[in-house]
C-alpha atoms as a PDB file:
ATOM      1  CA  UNK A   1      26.239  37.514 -45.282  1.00  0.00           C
ATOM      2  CA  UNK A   2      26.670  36.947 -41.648  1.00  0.00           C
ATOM      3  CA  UNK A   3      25.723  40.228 -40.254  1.00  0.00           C
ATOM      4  CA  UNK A   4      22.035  40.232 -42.703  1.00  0.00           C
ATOM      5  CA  UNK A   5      20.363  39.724 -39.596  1.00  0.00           C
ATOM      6  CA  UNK A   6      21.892  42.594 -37.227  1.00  0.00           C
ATOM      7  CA  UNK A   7      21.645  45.218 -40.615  1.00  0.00           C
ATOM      8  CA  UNK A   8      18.207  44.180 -40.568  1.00  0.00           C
ATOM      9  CA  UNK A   9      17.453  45.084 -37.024  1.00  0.00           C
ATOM     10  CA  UNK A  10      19.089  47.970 -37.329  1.00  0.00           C
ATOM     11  CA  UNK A  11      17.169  49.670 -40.283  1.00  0.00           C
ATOM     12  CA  UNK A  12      14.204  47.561 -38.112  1.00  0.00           C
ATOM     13  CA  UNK A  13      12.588  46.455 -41.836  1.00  0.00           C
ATOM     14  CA  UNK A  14      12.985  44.106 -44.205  1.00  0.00           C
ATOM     15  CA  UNK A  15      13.763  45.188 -47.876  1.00  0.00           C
ATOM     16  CA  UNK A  16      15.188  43.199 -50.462  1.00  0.00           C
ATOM     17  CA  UNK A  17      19.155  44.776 -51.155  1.00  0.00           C
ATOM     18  CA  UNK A  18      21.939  42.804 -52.883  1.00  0.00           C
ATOM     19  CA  UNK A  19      23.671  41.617 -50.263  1.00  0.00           C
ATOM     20  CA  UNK A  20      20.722  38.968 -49.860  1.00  0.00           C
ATOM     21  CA  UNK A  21      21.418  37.884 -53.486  1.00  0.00           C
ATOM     22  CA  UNK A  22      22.683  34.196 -53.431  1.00  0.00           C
ATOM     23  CA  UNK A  23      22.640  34.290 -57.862  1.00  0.00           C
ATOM     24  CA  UNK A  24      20.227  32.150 -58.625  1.00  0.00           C
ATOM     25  CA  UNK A  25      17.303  34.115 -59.552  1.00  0.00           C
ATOM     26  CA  UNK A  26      14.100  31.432 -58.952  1.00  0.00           C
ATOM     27  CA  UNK A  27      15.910  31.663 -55.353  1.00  0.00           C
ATOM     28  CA  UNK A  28      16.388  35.182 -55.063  1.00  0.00           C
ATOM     29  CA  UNK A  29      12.555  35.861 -56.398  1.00  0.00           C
ATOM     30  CA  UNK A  30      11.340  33.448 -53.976  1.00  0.00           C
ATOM     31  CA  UNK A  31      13.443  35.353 -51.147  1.00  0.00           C
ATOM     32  CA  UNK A  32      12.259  38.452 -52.131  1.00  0.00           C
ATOM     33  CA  UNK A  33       8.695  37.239 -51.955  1.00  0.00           C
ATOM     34  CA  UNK A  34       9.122  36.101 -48.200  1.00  0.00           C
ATOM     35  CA  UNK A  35      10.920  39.297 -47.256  1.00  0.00           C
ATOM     36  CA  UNK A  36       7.925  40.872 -48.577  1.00  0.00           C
ATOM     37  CA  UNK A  37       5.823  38.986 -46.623  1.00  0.00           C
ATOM     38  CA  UNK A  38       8.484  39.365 -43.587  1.00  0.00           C
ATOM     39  CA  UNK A  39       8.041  42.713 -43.464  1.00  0.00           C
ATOM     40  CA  UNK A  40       4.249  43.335 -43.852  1.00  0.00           C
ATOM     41  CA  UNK A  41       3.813  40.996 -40.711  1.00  0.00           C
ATOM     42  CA  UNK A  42       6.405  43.447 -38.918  1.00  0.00           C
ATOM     43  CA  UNK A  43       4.529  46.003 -39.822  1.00  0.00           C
ATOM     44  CA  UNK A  44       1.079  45.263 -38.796  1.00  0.00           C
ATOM     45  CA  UNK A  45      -1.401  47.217 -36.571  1.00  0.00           C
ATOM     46  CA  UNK A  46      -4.219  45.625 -35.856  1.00  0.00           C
ATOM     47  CA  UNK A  47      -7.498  48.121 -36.283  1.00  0.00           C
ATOM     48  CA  UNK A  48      -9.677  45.924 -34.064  1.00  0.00           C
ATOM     49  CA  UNK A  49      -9.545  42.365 -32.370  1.00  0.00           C
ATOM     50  CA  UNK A  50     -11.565  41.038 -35.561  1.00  0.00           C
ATOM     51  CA  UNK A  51      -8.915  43.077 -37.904  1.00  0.00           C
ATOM     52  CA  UNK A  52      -6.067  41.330 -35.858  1.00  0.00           C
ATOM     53  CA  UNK A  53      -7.881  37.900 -36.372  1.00  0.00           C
ATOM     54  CA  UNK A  54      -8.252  37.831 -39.943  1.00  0.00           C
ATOM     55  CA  UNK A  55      -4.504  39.297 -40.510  1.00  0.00           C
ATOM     56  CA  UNK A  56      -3.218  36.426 -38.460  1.00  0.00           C
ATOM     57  CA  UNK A  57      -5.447  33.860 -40.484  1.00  0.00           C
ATOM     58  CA  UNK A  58      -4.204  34.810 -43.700  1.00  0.00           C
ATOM     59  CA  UNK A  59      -0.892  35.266 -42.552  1.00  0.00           C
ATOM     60  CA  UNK A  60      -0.575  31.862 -41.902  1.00  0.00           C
ATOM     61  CA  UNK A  61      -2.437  30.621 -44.687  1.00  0.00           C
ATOM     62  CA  UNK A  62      -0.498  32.387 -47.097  1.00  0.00           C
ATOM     63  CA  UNK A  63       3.300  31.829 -45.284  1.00  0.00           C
ATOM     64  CA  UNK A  64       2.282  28.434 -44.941  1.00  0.00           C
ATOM     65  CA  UNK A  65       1.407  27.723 -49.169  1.00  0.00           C
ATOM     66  CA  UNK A  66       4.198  29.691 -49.947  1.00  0.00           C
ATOM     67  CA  UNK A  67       7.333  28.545 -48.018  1.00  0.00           C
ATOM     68  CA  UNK A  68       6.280  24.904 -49.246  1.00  0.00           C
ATOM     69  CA  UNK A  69       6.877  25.918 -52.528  1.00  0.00           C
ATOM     70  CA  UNK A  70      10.348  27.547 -51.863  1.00  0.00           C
ATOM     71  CA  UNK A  71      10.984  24.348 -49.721  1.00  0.00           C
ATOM     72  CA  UNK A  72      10.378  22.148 -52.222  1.00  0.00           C
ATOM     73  CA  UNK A  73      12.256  24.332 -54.898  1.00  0.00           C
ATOM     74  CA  UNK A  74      15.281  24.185 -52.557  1.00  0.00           C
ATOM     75  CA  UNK A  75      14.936  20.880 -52.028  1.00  0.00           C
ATOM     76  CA  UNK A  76      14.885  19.957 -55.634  1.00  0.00           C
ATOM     77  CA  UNK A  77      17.980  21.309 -55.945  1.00  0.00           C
ATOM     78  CA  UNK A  78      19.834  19.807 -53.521  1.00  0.00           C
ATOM     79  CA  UNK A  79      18.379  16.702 -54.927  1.00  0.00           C
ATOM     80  CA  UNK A  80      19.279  17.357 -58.247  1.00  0.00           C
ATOM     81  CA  UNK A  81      22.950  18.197 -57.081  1.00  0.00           C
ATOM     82  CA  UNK A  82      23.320  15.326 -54.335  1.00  0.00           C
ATOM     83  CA  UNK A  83      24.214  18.254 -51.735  1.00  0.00           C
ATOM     84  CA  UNK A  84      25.950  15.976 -49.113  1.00  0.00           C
ATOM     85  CA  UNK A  85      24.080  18.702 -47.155  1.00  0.00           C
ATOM     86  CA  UNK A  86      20.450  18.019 -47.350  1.00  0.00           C
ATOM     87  CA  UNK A  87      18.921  16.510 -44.158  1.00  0.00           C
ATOM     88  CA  UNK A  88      20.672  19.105 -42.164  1.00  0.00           C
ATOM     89  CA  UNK A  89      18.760  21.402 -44.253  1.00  0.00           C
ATOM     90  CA  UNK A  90      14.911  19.673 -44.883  1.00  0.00           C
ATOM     91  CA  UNK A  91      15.419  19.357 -41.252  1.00  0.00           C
ATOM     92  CA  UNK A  92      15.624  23.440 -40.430  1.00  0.00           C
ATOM     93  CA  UNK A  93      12.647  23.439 -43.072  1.00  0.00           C
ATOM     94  CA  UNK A  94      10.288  20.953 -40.942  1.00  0.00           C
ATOM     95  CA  UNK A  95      11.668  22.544 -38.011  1.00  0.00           C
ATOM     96  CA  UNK A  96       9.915  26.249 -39.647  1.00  0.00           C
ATOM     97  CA  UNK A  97       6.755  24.215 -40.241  1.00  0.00           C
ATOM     98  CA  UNK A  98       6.532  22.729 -36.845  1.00  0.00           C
ATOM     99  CA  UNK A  99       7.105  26.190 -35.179  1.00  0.00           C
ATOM    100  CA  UNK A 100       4.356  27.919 -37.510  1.00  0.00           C
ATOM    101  CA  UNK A 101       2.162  24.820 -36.316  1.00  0.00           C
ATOM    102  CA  UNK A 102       2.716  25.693 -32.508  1.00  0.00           C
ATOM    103  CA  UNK A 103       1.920  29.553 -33.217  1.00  0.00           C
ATOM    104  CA  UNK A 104      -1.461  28.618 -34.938  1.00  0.00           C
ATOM    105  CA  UNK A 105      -2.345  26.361 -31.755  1.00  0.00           C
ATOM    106  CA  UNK A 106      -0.987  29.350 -29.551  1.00  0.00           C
ATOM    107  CA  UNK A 107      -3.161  31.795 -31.197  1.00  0.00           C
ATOM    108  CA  UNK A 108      -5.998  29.457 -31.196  1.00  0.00           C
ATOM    109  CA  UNK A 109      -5.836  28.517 -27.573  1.00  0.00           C
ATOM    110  CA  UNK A 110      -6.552  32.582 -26.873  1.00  0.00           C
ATOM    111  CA  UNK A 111      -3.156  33.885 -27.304  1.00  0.00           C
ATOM    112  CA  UNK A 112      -3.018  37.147 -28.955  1.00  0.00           C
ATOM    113  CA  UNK A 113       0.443  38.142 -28.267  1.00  0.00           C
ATOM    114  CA  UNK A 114       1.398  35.253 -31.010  1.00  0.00           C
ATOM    115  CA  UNK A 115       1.419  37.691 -34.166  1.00  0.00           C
ATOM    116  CA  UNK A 116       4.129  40.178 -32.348  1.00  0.00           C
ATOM    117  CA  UNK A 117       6.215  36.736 -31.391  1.00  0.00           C
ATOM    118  CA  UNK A 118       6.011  34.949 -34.876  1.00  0.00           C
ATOM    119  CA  UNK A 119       6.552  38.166 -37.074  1.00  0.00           C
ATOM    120  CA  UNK A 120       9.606  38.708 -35.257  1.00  0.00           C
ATOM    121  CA  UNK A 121      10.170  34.930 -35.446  1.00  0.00           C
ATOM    122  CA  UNK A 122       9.727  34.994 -39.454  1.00  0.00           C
ATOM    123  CA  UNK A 123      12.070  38.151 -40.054  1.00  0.00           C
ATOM    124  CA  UNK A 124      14.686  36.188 -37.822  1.00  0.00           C
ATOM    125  CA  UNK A 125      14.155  33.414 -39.260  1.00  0.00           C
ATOM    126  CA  UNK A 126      14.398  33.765 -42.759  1.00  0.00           C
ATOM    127  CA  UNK A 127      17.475  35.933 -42.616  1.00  0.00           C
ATOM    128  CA  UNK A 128      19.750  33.794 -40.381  1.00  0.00           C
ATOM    129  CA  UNK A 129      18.135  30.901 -42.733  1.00  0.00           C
ATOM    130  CA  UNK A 130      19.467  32.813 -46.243  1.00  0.00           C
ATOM    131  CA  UNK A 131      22.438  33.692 -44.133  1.00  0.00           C
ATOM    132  CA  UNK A 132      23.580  30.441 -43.116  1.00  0.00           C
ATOM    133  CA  UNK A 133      21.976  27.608 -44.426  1.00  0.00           C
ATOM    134  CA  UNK A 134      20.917  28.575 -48.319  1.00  0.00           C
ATOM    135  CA  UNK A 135      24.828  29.996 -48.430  1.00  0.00           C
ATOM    136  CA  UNK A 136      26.524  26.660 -48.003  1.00  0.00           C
ATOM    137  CA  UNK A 137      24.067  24.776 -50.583  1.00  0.00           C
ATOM    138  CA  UNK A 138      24.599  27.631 -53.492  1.00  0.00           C
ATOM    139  CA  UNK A 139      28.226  27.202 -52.740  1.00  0.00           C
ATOM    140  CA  UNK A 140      28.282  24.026 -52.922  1.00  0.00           C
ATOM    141  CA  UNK A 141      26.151  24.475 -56.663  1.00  0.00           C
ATOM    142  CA  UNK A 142      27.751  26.922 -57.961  1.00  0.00           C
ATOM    143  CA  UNK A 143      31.122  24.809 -57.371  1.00  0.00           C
ATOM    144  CA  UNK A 144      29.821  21.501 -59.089  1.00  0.00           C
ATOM    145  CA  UNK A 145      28.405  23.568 -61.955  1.00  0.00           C
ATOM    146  CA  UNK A 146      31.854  25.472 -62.367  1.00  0.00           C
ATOM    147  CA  UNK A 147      33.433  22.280 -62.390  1.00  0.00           C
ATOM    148  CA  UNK A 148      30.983  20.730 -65.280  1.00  0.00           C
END
């Protein structure tokens, strides 16, 4: 799981493969959803200024809905399971928020370069966060529910 991020770069898109899996599917769907979305903002081309505007719009709108709910799904499970782990973890999630905050007020003080920096930031982002951080709480579930 370590190297998602460089295999990734390499193939320079985002598609969901196995290796992502962490066997819980409500996680892996969710996952899958954001890749999705990971990629598409990777892929943009802007047609006109007014094209680029209403991508980046929605693209916020749409990240920003979304990863709450797979926030709060993660979160409910580390609740659920007393994950000795979970401020470390809300923290890296209000950490994503704050950053998405600071590229809406970059882009809205006149800064179109924004969509390039936060659609690299979002592919980084969510595969070192699968990678690293979703690893050690499925671990940790998986274990107490083995032990049950």
């Amino acid at each position: 799981m370590e190297d998602l991020f460089y295999i990734c770069q390499k193939r320079n898109h985002l598609r969901w493969n196995n290796t992502y899996s962490l066997g819980i599917k409500l996680i892996d769907d969710q996952h899958k959803k954001i890749l999705d979305f990971a990629r598409d903002l990777v892929n943009y081309i802007p047609k006109s200024d007014e094209d680029r505007d209403s991508f980046f719009k929605e693209a916020i709108e749409k990240v920003v809905e979304y990863i709450k709910t797979h926030f709060a799904t993660e979160e409910g499970i580390m609740i659920a399971t007393r994950f000795p782990g979970y401020e470390e973890h809300k923290k890296a999630h209000e950490n994503f928020i704050l950053t998405v905050v600071r590229y809406i007020k970059d882009y809205e003080a006149g800064n179109r370069q924004v969509l390039t920096n936060f659609s690299h930031f979002t592919r980084k982002w969510v595969l070192t966060h699968i990678a690293i951080l979703d690893v050690k709480y499925i671990e940790y579930y998986k274990k107490i529910t083995i032990n049950r």
